[in-house]
Protein backbone atom coordinates (compact mmCIF):
# COMPACT_ATOMS: atom_id res chain seq x y z
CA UNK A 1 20.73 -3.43 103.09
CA UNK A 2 19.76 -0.10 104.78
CA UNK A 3 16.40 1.34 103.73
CA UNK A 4 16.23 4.28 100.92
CA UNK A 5 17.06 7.73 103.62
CA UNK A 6 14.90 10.52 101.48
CA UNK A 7 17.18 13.21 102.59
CA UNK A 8 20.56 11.89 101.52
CA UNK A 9 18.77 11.45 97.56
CA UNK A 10 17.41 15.03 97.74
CA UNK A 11 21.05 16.32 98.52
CA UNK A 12 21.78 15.51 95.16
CA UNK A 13 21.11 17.50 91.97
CA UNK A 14 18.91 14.68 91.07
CA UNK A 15 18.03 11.25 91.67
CA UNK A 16 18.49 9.94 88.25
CA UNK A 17 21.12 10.89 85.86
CA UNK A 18 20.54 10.27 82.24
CA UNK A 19 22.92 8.06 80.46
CA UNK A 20 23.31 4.40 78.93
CA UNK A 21 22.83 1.26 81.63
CA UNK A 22 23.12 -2.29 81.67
CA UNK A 23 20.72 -4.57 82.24
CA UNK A 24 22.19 -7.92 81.87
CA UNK A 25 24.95 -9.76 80.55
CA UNK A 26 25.15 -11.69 76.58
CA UNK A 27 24.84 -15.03 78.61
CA UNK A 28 21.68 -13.56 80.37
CA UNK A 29 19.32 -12.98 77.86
CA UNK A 30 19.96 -16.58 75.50
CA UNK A 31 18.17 -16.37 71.93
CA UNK A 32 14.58 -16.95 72.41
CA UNK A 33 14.57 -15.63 75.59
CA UNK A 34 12.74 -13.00 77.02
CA UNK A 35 13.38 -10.58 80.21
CA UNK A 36 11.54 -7.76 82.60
CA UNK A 37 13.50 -4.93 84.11
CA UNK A 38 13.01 -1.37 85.26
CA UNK A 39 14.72 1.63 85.29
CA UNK A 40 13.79 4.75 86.62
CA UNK A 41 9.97 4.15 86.65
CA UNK A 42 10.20 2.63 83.13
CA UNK A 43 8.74 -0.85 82.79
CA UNK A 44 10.65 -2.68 80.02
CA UNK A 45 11.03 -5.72 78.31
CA UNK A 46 14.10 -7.41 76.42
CA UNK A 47 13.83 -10.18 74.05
CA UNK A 48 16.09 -11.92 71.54
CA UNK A 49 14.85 -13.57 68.55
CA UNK A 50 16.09 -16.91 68.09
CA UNK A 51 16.15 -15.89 64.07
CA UNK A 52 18.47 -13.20 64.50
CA UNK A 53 20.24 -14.09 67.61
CA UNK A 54 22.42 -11.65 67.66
CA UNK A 55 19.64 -8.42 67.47
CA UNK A 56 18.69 -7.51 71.37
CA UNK A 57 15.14 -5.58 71.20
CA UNK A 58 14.06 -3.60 74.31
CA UNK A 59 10.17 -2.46 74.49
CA UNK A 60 7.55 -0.90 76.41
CA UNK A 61 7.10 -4.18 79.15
CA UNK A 62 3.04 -3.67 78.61
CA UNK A 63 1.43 -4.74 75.60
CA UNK A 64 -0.26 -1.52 73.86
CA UNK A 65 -3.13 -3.61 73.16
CA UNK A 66 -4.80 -3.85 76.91
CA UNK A 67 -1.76 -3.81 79.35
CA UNK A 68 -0.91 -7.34 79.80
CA UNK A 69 2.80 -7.79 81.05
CA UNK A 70 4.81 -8.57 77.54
CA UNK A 71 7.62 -10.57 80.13
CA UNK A 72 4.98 -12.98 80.85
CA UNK A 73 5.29 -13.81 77.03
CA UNK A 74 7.42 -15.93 74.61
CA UNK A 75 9.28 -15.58 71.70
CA UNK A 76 7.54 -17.47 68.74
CA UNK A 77 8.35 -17.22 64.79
CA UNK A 78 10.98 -14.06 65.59
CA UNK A 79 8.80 -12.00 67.32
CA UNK A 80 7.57 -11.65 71.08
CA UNK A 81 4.03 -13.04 71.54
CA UNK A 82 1.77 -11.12 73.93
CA UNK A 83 0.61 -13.62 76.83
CA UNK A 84 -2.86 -12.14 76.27
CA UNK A 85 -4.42 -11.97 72.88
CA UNK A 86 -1.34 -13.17 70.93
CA UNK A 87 -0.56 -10.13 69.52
CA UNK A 88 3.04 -10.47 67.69
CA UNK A 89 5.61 -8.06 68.20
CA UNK A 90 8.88 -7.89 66.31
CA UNK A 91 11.75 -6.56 66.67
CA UNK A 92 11.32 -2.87 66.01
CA UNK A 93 7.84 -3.23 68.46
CA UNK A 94 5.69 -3.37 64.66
CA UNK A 95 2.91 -5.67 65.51
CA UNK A 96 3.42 -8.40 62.72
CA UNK A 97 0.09 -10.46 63.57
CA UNK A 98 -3.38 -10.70 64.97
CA UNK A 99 -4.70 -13.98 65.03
CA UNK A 100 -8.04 -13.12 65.73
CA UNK A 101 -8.18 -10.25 63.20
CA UNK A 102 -8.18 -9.65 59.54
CA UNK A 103 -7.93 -6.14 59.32
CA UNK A 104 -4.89 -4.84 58.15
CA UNK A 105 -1.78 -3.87 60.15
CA UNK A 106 -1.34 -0.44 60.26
CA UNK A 107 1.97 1.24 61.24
CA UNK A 108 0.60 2.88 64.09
CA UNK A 109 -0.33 -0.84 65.81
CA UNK A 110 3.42 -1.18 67.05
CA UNK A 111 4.73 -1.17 71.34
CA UNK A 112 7.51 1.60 71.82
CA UNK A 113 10.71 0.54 70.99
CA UNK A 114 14.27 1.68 72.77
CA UNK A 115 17.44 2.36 72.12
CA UNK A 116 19.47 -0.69 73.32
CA UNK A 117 23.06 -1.96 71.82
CA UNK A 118 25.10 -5.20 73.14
CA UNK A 119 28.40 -3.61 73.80
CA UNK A 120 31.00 -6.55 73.97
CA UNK A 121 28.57 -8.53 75.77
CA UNK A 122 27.10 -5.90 77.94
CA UNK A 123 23.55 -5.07 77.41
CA UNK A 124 22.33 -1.80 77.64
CA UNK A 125 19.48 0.70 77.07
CA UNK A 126 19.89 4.31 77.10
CA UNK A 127 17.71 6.07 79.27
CA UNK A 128 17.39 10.02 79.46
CA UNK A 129 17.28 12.43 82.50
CA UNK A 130 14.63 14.40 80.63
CA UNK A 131 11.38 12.08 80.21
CA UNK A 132 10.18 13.92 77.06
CA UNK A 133 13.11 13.25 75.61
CA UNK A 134 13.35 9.49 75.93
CA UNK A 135 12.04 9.02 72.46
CA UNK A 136 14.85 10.36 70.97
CA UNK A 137 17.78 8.85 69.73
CA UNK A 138 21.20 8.39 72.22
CA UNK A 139 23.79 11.88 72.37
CA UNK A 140 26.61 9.54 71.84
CA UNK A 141 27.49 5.79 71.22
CA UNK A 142 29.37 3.82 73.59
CA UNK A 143 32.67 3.53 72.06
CA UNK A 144 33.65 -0.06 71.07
CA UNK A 145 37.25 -1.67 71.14
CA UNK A 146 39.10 -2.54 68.08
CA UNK A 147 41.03 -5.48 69.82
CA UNK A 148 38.30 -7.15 71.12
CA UNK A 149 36.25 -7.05 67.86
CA UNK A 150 38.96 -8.04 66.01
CA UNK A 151 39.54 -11.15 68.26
CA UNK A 152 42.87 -10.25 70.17
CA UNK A 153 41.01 -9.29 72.85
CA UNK A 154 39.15 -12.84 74.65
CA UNK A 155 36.90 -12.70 77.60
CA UNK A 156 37.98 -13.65 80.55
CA UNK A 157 35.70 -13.39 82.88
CA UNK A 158 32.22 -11.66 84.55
CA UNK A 159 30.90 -11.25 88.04
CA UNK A 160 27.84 -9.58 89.47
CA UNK A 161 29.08 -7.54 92.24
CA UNK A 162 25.17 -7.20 93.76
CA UNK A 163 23.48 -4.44 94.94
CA UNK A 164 25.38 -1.41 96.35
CA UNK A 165 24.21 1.75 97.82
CA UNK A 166 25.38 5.03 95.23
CA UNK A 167 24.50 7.90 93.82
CA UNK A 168 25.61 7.37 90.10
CA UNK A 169 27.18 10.89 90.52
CA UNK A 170 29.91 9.72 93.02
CA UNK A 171 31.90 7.20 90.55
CA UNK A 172 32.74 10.41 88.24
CA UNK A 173 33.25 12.44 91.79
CA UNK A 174 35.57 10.12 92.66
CA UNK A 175 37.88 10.55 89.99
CA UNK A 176 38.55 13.96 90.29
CA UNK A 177 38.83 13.36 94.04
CA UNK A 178 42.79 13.07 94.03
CA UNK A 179 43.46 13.40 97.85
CA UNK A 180 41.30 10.29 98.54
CA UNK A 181 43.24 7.95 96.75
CA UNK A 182 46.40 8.12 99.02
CA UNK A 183 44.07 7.79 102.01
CA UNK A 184 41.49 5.06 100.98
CA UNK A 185 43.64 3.04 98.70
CA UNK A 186 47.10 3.61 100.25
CA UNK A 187 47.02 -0.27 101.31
CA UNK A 188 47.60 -3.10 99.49
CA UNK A 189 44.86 -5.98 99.96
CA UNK A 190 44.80 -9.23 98.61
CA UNK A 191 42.74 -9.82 95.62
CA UNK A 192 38.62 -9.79 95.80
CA UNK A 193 38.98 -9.25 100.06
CA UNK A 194 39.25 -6.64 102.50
CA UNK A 195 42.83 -8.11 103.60
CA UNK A 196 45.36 -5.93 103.68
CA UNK A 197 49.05 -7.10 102.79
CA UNK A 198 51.44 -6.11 105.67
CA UNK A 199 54.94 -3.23 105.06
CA UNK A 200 52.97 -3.07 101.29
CA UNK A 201 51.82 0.37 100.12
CA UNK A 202 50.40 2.36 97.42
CA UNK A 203 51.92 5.96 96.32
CA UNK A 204 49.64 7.41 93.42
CA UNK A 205 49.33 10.39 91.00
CA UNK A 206 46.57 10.88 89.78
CA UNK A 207 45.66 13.20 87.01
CA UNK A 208 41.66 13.60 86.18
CA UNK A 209 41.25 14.40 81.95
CA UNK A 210 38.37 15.26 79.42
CA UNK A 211 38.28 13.04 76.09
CA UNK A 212 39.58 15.59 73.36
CA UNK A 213 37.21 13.33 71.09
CA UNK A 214 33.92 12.96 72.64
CA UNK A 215 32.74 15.35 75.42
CA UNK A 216 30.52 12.98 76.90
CA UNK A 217 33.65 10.84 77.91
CA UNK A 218 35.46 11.48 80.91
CA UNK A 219 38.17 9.91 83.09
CA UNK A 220 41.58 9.89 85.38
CA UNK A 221 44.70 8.22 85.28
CA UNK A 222 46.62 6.90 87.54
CA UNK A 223 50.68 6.49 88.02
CA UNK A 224 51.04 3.93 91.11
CA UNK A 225 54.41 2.84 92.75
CA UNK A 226 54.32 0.35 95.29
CA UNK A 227 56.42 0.56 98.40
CA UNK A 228 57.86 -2.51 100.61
CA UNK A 229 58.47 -1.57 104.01
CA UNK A 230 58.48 1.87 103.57
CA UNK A 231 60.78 1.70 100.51
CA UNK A 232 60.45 2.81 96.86
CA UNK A 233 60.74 0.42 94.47
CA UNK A 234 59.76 1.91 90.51
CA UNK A 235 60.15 -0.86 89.07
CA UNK A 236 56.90 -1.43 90.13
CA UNK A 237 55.36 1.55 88.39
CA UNK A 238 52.49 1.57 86.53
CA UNK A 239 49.73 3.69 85.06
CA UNK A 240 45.59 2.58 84.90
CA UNK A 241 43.21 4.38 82.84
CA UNK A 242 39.75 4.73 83.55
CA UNK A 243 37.14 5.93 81.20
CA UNK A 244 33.68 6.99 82.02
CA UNK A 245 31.43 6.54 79.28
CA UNK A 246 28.57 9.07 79.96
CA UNK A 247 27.66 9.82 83.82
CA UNK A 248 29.20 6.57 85.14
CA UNK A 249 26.63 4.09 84.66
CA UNK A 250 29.41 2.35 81.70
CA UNK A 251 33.44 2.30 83.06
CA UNK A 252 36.29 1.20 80.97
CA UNK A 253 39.44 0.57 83.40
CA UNK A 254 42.26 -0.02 80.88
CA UNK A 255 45.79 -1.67 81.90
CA UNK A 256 48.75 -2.20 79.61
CA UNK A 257 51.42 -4.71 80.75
CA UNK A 258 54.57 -4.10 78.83
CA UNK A 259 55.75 -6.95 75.97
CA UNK A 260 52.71 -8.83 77.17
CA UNK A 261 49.37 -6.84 76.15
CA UNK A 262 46.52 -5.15 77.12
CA UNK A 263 43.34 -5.82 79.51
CA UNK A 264 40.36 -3.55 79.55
CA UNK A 265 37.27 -4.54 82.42
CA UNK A 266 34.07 -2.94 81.93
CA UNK A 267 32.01 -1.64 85.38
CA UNK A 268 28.53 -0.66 85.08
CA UNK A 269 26.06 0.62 87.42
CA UNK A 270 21.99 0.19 87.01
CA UNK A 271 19.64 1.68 89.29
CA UNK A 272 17.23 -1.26 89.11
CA UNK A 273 15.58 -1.44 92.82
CA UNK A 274 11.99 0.63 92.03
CA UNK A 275 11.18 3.52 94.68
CA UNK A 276 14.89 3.79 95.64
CA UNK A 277 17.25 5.43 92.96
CA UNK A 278 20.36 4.71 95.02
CA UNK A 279 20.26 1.10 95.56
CA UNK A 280 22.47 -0.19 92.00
CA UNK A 281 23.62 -3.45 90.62
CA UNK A 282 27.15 -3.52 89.74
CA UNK A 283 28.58 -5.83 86.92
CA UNK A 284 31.80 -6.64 86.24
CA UNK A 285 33.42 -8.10 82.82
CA UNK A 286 36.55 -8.04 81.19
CA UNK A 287 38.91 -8.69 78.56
CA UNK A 288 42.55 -9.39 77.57
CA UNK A 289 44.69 -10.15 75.02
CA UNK A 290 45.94 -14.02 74.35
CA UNK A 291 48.97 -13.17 75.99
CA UNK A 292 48.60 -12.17 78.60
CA UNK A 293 48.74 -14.77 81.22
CA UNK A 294 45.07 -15.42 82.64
CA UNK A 295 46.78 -15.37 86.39
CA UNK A 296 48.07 -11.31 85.91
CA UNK A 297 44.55 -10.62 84.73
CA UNK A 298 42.66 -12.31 87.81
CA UNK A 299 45.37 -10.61 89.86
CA UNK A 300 44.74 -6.90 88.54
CA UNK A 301 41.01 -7.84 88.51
CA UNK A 302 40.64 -8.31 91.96
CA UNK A 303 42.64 -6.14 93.22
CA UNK A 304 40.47 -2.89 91.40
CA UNK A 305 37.25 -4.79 92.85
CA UNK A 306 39.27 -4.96 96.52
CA UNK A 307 39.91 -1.75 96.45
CA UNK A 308 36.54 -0.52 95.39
CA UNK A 309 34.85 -2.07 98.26
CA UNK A 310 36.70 0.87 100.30
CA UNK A 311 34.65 3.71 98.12
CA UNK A 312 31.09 1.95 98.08
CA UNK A 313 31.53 1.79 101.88
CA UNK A 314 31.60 5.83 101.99
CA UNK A 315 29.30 6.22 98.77
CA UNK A 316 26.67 4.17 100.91
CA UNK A 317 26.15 7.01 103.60
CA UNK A 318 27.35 10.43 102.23
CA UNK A 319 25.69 13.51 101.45
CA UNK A 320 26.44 15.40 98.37
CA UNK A 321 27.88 18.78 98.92
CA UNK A 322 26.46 21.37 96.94
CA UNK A 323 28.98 24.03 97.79
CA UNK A 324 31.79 22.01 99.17
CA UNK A 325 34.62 23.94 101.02
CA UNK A 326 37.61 22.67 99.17
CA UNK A 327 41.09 23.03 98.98
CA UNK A 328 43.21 24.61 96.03
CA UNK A 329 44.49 21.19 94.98
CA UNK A 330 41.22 20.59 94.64
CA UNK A 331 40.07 22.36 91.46
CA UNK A 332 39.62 19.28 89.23
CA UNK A 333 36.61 18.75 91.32
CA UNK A 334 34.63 21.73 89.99
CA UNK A 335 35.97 21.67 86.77
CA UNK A 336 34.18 17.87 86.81
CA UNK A 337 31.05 19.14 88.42
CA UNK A 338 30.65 21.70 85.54
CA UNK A 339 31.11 18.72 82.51
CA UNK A 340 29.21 16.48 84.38
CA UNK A 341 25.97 18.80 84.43
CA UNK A 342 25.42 17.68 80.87
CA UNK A 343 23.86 14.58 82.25
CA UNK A 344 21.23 15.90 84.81
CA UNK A 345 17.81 17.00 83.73
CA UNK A 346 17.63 20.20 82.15
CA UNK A 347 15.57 22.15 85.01
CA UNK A 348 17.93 20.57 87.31
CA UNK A 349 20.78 22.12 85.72
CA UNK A 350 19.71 25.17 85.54
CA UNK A 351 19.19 25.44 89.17
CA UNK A 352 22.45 23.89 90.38
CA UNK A 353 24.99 25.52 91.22
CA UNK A 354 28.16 23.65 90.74
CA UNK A 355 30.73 25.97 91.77
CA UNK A 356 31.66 26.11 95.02
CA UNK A 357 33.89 29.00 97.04
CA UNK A 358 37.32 27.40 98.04
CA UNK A 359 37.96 26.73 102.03
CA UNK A 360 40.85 29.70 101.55
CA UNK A 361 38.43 32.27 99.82
């Protein structure tokens, strides 16, 4: 992996955007387990009490007692046991017991807790761009699914994708980047590989959209025929949806196959590497309803992840444009640059300058 290049991170508006990000998978973090992870500069800790399994607790990864590293602990009676003096910590960071000690517990003797939610299996705590903010509660929730709470949904599957270089700026970019799509994903490759299928093509219009319901939520869809051999064939027609929950750090990619059912795959992004805010895991995991068959699903799967590989290859070495010289058709662009300031730190904002003259001014 290339080393962190200072200049392409300071052509961005900032290095970290503020938003909610994964840090493991349900299967990751087991009841009774406990886990160490950063995230922009903050040291943290994850634990789940083998009493109430399904309660994920994220703290401050140093014990407010004297430092010690809380990771380095265990999970005993509920709570997460300092390594160090024994200090018990429960779920909400209140220390619960002292050994040593028979004074009593005040509130104040507690670790910093965060704001973390399991979100169909995906575990995530929501970091802000603004540091004196972080102590306040999340802007928005990440919105669950009915069908997968309700059990017509069924996972399917999860992969860790590994470390990619991105700014988390350039998934949401991306989508309001129409003319790409015909150039970088005009090919047809087979499934989770670079291959590309011979005489098969990809014609797509793509339309980039605000929620109406939650301004924090943003996405594109996409209307894709294929073509064999230079011909037409709508039969083949079909439209993705992709959702970006917050900056881009949580994406919903949502696929209907008619008189069969749904699939939804969830795509998150977690600058976890410390000193280099572009280097990000990727996760993958997804969902479908009973009927649809499990070979469609791995099909449409890996062909999204195929086709990604494409993007992260130009992610991994551009520059961000401040004033970009764009085309007409290209106005969806700015009008994404000017929701997605919402997510940068608020002196950043305020000195960014989004909108950018076109190439025909």
């Amino acid at each position: 992996m290339p080393p962190p290049q200072p200049a392409q991170v300071d052509s961005y508006p900032a290095p970290f955007v503020g938003g909610w990000y994964a840090f493991a998978h349900d299967e990751e973090l087991r009841p009774g387990a406990v886990m160490g992870f950063e995230i922009d500069g903050e040291k943290l800790v994850a634990f789940r009490s083998a009493t109430q399994p399904h309660e994920v607790s994220v703290l401050d990864r140093h014990c407010p007692h004297l430092g010690a590293d809380l990771s380095q602990g265990q999970v005993t009676d509920g709570c997460l046991e300092c390594p160090f003096h024994k200090w018990r910590f429960g779920c909400d960071g209140q220390v619960n017991s002292i050994p040593y000690s028979k004074a009593p517990l005040r509130l104040g003797l507690r670790a910093r807790r965060w704001w973390s939610t399991n979100f169909h299996g995906v575990l995530c705590v929501y970091i802000d761009a603004n540091r004196d903010r972080r102590r306040a509660p999340p802007p928005y929730p990440l919105r669950r699914f009915a069908n997968i709470d309700d059990g017509r949904a069924v996972l399917r599957g999860r992969r860790d994708g590994g470390l990619c270089r991105l700014h988390i700026a350039e998934l949401a970019e991306n989508s309001a980047d129409v003319p790409h799509f015909q150039y970088l994903h005009g090919h047809m490759n087979l499934p989770f590989t670079r291959l590309r299928i011979p005489g098969v093509t990809i014609s797509h219009d793509v339309e980039w959209f605000r929620d109406p319901d939650q301004a924090e939520f943003a996405g594109f869809r996409d209307h894709a025929v294929l073509h064999l051999l230079g011909r037409r064939f709508e039969g083949t027609k079909a439209t993705a949806e992709v959702r970006f929950f917050g900056p881009g750090s949580v994406m919903q990619f949502g696929f209907t196959f008619p008189k069969l059912g749904d699939m939804v795959l969830f795509q998150t992004h977690t600058p976890e590497v410390p000193g280099d805010p572009m280097m990000h895991r990727v996760r993958f995991r997804w969902f479908a309803d009973r009927t649809v068959p499990r070979a469609l699903v791995s099909y449409v799967v890996g062909s999204w992840m195929s086709q990604l590989q494409a993007d992260l290859d130009i992610w991994a070495n551009k520059f961000y444009r401040a004033r970009p010289m764009l085309m007409p058709e290209e106005s969806q662009l700015l009008e994404m640059r000017r929701w997605y300031k919402q997510f940068y730190p608020d002196a950043t904002t305020q000195r960014a300058d989004p909108v950018a003259p076109r190439a025909d001014a």
